[in-house]
C-alpha atoms as a PDB file:
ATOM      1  CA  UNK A   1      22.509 -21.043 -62.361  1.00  0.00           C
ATOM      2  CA  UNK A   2      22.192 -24.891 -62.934  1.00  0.00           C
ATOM      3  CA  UNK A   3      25.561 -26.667 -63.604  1.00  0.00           C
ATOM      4  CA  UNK A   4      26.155 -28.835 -67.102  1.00  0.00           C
ATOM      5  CA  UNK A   5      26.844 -32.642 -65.195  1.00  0.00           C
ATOM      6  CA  UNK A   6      29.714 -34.503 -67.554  1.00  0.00           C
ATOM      7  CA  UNK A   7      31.571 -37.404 -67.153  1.00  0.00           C
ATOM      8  CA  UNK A   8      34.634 -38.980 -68.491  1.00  0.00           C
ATOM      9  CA  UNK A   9      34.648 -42.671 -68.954  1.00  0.00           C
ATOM     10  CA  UNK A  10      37.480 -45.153 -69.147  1.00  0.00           C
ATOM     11  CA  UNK A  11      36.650 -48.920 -69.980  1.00  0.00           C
ATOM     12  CA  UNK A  12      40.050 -50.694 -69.104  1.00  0.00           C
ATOM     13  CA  UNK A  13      39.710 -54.774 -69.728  1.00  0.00           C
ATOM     14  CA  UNK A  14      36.642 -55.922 -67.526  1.00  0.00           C
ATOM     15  CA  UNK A  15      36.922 -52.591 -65.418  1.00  0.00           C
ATOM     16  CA  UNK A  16      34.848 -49.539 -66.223  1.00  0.00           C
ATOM     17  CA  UNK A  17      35.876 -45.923 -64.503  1.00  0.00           C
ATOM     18  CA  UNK A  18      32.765 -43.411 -64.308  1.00  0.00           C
ATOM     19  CA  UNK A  19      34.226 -39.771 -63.624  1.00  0.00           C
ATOM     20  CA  UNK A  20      31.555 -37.604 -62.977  1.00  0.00           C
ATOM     21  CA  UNK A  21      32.235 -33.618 -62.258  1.00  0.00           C
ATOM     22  CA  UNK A  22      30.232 -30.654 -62.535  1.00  0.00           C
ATOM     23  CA  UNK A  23      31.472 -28.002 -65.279  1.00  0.00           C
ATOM     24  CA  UNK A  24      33.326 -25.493 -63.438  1.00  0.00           C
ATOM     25  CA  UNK A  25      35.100 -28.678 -61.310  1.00  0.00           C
ATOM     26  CA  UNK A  26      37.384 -29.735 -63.572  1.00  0.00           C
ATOM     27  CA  UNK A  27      40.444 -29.439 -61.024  1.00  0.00           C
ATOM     28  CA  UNK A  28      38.741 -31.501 -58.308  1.00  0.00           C
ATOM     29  CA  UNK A  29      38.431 -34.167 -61.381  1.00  0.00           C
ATOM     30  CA  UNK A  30      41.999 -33.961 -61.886  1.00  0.00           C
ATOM     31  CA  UNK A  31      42.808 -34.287 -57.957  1.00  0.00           C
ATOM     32  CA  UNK A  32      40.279 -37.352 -58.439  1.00  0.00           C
ATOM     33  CA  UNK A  33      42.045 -38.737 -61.246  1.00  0.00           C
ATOM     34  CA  UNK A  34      45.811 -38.624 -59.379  1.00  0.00           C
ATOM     35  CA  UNK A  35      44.480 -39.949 -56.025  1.00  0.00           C
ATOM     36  CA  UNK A  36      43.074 -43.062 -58.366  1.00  0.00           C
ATOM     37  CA  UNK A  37      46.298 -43.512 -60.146  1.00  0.00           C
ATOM     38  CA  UNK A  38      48.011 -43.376 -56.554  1.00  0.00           C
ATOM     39  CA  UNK A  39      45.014 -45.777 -54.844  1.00  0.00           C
ATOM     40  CA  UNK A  40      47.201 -49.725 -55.195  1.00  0.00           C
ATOM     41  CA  UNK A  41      44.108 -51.622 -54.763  1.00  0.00           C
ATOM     42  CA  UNK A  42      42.710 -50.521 -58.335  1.00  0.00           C
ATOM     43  CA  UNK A  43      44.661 -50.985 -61.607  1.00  0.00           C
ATOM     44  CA  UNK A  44      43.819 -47.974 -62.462  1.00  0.00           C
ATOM     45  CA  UNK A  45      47.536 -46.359 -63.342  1.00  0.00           C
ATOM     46  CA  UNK A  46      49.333 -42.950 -64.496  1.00  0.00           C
ATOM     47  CA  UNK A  47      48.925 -43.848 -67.837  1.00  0.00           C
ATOM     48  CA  UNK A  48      44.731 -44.035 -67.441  1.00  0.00           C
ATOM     49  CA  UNK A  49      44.965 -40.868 -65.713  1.00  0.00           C
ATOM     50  CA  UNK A  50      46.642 -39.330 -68.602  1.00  0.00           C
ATOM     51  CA  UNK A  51      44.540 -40.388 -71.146  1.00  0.00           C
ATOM     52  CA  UNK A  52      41.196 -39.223 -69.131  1.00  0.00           C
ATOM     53  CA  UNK A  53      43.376 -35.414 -69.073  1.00  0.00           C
ATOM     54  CA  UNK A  54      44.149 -35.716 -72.313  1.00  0.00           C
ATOM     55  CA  UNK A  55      40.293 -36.028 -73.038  1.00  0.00           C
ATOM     56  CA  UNK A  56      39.237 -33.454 -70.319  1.00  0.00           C
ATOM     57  CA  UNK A  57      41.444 -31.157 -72.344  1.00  0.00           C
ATOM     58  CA  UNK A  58      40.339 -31.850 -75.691  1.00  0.00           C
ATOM     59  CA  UNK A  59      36.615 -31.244 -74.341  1.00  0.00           C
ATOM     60  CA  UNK A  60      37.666 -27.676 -72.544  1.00  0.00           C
ATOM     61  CA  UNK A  61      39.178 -26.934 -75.579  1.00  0.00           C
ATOM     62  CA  UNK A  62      36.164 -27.756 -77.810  1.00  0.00           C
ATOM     63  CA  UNK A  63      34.020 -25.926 -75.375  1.00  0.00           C
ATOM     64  CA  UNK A  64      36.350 -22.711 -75.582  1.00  0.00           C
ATOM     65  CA  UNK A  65      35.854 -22.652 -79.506  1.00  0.00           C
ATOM     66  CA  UNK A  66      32.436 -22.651 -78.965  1.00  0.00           C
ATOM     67  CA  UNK A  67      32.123 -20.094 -77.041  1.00  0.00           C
ATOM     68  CA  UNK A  68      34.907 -18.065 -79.055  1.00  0.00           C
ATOM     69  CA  UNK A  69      33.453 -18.689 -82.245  1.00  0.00           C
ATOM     70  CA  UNK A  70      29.617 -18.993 -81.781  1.00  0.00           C
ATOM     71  CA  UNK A  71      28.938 -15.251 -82.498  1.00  0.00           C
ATOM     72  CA  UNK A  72      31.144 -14.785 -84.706  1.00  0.00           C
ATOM     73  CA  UNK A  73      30.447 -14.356 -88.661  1.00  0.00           C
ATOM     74  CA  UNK A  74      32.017 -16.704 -91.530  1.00  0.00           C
ATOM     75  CA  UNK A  75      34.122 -14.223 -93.275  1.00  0.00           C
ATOM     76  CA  UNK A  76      35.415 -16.773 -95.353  1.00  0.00           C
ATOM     77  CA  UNK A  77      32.422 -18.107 -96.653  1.00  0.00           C
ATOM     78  CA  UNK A  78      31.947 -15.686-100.032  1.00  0.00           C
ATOM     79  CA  UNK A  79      28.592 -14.196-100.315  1.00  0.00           C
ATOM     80  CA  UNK A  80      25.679 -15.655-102.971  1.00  0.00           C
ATOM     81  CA  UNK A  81      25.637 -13.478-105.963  1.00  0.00           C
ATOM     82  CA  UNK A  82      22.628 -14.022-108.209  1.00  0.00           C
ATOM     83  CA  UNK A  83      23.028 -13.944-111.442  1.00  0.00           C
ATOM     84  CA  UNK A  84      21.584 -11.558-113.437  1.00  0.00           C
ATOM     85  CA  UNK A  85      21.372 -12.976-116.946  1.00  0.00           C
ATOM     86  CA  UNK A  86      18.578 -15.653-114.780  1.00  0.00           C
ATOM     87  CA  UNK A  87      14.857 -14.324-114.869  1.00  0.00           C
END
């Protein structure tokens, strides 16, 4: 089974943060992200490692949908009724 490769990206003043996890490794991203915001020689902080969740969620949510909803029909979408006066 071949893994998706993702990354999150943060570009903080002159400093750019590359995450980049395997789907399926999305805990070992967040371990990643609190040993940055703990590492003093970076100013990479709490509130960077918040944001970058805060994104990682909104993707695994977006995913979720996808897979939720891909299959299944638009019942709200009314069906085409031809006319029958046209000929």
């Amino acid at each position: 089974m071949q893994r998706n490769h993702k990354q999150l990206i943060l570009n903080k003043g002159v400093e750019k943060y590359i995450f980049r996890y395997e789907e399926g490794q999305e805990g070992e991203l967040l371990e990643a992200l609190v040993a940055q915001a703990n590492d003093s020689r970076t100013d990479f902080d709490w509130f960077d490692a918040a944001v970058l969740s805060f994104k990682l969620t909104q993707s695994l949510i977006g995913e979720a949908d996808r897979i939720l909803y891909d299959d299944v029909p638009d019942i709200f979408t009314p069906p085409v009724v031809e006319s029958e006066d046209e000929e």
